[in-house]
N, C-alpha and C. Protein backbone atom coordinates (compact mmCIF):
# COMPACT_ATOMS: atom_id res chain seq x y z
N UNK A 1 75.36 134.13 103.32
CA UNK A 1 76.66 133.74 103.85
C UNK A 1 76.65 132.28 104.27
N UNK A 2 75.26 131.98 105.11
CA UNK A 2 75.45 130.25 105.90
C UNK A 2 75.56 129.37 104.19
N UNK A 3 75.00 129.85 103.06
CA UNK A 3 74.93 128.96 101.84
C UNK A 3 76.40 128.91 101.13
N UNK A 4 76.91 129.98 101.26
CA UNK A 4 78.21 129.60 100.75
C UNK A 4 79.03 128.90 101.59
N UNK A 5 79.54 129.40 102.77
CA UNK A 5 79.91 128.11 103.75
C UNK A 5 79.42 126.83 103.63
N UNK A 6 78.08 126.49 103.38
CA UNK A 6 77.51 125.01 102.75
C UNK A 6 78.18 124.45 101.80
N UNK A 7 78.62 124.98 100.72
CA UNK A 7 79.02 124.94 99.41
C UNK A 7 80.76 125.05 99.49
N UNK A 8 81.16 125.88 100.08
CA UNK A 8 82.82 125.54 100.27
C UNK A 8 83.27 124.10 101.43
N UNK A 9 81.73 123.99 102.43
CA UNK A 9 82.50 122.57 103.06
C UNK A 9 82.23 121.77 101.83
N UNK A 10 81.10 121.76 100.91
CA UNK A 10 80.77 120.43 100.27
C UNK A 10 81.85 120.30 99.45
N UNK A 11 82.40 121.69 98.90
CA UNK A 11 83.72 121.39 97.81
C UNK A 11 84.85 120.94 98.74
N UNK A 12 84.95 121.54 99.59
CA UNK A 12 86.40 120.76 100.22
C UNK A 12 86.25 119.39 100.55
N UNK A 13 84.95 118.88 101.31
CA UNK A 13 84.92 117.27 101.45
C UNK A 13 84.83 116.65 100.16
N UNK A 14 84.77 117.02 99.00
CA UNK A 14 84.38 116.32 97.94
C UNK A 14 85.96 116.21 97.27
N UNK A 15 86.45 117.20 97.28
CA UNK A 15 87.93 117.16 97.01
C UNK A 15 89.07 116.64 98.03
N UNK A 16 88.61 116.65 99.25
CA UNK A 16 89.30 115.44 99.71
C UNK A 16 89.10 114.36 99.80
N UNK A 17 88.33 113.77 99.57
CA UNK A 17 87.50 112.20 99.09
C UNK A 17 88.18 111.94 97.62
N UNK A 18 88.27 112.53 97.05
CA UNK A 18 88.82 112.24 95.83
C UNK A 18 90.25 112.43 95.87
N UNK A 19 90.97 112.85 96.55
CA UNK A 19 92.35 112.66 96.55
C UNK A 19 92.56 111.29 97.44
N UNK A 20 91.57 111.01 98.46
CA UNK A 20 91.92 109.62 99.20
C UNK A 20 91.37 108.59 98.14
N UNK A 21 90.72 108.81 97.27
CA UNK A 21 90.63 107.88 96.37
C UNK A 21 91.89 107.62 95.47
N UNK A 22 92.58 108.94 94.84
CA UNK A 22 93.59 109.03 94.26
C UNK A 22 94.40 108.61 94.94
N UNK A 23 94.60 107.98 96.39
CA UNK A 23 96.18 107.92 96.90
C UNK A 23 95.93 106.76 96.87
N UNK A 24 94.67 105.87 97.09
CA UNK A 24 94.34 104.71 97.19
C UNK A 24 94.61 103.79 95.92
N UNK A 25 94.14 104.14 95.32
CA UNK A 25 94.33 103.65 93.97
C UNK A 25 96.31 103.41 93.44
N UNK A 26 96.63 104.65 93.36
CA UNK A 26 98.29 104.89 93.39
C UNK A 26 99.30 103.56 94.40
N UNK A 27 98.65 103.85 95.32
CA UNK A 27 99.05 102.62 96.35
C UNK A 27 98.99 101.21 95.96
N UNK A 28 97.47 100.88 95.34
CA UNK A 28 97.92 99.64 94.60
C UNK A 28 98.11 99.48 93.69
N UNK A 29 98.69 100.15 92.95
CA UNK A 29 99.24 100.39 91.48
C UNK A 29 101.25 100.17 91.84
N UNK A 30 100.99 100.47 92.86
CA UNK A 30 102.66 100.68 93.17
C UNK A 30 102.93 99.08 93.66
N UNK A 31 102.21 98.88 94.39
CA UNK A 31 102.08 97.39 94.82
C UNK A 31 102.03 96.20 94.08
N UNK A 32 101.26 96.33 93.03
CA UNK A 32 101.81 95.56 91.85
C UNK A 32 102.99 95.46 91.40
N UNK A 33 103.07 96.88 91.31
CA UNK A 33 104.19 96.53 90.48
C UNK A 33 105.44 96.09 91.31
N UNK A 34 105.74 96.22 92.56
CA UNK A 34 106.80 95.58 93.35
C UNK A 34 106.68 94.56 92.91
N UNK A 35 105.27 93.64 93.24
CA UNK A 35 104.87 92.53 93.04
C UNK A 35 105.54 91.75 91.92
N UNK A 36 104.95 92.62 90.46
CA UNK A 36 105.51 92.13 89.19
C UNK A 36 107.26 92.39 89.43
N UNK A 37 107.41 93.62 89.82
CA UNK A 37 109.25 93.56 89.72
C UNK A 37 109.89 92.15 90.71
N UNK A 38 109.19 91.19 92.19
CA UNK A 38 109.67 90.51 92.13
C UNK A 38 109.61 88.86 91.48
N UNK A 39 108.90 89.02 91.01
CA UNK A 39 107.93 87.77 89.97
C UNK A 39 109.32 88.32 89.06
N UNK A 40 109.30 89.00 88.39
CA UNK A 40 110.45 89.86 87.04
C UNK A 40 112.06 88.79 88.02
N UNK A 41 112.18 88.95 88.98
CA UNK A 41 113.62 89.04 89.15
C UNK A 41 113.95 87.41 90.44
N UNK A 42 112.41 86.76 90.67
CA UNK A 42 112.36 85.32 91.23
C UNK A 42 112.61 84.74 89.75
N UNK A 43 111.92 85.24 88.73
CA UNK A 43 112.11 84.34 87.47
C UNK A 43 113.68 84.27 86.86
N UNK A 44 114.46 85.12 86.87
CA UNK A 44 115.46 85.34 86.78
C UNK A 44 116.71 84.50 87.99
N UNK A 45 115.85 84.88 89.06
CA UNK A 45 117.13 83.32 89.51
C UNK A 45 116.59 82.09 89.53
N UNK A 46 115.10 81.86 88.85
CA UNK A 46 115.17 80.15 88.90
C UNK A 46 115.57 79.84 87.54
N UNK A 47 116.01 80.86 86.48
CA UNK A 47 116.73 80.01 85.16
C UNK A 47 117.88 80.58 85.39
N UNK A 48 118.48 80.86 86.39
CA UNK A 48 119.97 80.82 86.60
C UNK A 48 121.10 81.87 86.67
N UNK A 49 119.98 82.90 85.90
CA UNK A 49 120.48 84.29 86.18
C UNK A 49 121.03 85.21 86.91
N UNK A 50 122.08 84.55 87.38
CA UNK A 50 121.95 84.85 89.18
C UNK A 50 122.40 86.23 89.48
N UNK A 51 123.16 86.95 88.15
CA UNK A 51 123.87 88.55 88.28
C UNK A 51 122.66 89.50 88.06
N UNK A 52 122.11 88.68 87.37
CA UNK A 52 120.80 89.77 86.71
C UNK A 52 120.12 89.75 87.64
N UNK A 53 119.52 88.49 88.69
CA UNK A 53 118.38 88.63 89.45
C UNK A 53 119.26 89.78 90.79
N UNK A 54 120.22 89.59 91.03
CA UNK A 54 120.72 90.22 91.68
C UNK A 54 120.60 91.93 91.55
N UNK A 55 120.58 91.97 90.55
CA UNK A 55 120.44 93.23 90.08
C UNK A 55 119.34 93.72 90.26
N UNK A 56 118.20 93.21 89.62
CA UNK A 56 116.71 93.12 90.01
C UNK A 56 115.82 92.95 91.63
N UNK A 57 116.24 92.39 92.24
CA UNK A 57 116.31 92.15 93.74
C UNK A 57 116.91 93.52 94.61
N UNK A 58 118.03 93.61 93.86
CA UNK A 58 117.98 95.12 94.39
C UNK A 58 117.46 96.28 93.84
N UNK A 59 116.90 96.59 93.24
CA UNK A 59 116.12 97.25 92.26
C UNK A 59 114.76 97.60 93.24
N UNK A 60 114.08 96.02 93.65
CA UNK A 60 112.98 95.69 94.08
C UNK A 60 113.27 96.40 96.00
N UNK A 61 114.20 96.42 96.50
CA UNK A 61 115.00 96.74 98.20
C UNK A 61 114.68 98.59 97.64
N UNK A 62 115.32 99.43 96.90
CA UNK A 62 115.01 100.35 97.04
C UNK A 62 113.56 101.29 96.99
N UNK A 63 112.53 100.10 95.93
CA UNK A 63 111.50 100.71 96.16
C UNK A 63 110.43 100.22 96.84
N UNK A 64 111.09 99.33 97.49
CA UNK A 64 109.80 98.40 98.68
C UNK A 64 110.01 99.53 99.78
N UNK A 65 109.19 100.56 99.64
CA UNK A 65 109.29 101.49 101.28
C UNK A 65 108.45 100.80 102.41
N UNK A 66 108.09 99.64 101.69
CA UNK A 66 106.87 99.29 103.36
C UNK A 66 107.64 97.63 103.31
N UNK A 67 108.87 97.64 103.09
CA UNK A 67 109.53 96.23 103.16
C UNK A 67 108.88 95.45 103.07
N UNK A 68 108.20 95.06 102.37
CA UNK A 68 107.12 93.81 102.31
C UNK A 68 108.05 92.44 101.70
N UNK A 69 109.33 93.03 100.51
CA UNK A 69 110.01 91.69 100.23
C UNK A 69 111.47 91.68 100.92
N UNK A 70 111.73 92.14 102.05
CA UNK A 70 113.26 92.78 102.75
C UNK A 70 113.78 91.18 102.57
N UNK A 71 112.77 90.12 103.60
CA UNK A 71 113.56 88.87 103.54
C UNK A 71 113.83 88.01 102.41
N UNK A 72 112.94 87.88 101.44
CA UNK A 72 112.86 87.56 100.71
C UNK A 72 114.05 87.82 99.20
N UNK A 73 113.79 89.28 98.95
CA UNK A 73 115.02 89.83 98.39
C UNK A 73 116.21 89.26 98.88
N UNK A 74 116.92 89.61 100.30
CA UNK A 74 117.82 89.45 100.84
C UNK A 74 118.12 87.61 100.19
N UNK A 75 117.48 87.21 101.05
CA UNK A 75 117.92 85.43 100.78
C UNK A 75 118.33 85.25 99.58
N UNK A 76 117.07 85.80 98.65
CA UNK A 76 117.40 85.45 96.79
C UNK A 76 118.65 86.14 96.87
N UNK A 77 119.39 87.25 97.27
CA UNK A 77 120.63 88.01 96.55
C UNK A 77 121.62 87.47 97.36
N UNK A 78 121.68 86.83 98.55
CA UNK A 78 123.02 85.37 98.92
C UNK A 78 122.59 84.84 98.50
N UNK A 79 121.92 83.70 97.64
CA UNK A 79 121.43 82.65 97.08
C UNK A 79 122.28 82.65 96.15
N UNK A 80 122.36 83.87 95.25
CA UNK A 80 122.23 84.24 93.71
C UNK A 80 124.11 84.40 94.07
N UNK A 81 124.33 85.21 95.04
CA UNK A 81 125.93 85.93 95.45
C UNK A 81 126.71 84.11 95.81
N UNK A 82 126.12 83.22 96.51
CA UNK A 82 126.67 81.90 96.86
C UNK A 82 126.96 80.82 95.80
N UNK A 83 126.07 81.22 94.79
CA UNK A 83 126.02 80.52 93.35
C UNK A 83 126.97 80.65 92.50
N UNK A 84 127.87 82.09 92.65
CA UNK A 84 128.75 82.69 91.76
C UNK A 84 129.87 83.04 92.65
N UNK A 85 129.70 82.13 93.73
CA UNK A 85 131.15 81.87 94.48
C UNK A 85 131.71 83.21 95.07
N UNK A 86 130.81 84.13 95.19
CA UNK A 86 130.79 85.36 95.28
C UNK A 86 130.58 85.24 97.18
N UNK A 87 131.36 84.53 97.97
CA UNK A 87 131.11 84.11 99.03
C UNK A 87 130.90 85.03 100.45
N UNK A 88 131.76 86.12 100.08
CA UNK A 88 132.00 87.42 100.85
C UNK A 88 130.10 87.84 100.93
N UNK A 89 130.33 88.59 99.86
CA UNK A 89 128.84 89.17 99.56
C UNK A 89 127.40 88.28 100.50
N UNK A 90 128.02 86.99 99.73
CA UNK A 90 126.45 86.23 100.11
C UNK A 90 126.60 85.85 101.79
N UNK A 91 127.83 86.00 102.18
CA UNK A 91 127.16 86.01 103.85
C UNK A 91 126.50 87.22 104.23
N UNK A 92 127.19 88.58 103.81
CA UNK A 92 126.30 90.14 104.35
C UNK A 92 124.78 89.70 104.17
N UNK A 93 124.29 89.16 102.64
CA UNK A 93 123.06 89.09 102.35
C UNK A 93 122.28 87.96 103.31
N UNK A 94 122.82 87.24 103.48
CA UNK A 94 122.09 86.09 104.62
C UNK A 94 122.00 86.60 105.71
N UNK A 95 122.83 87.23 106.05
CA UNK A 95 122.95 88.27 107.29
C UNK A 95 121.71 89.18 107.53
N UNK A 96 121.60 89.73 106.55
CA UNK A 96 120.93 90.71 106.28
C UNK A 96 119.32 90.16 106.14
N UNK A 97 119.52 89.16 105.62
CA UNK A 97 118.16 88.56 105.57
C UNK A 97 117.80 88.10 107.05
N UNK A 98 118.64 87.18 107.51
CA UNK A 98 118.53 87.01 108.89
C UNK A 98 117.87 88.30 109.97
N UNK A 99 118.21 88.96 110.17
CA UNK A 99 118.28 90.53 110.55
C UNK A 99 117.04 91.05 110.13
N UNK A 100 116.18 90.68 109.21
CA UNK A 100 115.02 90.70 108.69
C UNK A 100 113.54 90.10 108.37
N UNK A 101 114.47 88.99 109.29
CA UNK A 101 112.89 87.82 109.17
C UNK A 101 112.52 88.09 110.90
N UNK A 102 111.06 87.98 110.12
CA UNK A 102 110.04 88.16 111.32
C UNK A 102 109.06 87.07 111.63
């Protein structure tokens, strides 16, 4: 009996070590790619794109759950909303960015 109890802790610590590896990994896999989605949608408003980056910027707000680009996004999407005379919009977003810098 004490040997199988040996053998079910070793399988359970071994299988939870490997799922914290699995979440670890996932985590920066997800992180990139925010990363690349805002690299994808900064490139897009420095050649002028300003509906598209907009689009992309918000794209990037729904799946940043650990807000890492809140201010950043924000500024680029009044930047992009102020460019296209879109004047309403781009104060909420400055606002909003404001409201967000730390």
């Amino acid at each position: 009996m004490n040997s199988f109890r040996k053998k079910y802790r070793s399988a359970v610590f071994a299988g939870a070590l490997a799922l914290s590896f699995l979440s670890l990994s996932s985590e920066s896999k997800a992180q990139s790619g925010l990363e690349k989605q805002y690299y994808f949608a900064d490139s897009l408003f420095s050649n002028g794109s300003y509906f598209d980056a907009v689009t992309e910027f918000k794209r990037l707000l729904f799946f940043d759950g650990q807000r890492k680009f809140v201010f950043d996004a924000n500024y680029k999407i009044a930047l992009s909303y102020k460019a296209g005379t879109y004047f309403e919009n781009a104060i909420k977003y400055f606002t909003m960015a404001k409201n967000n810098s730390d």
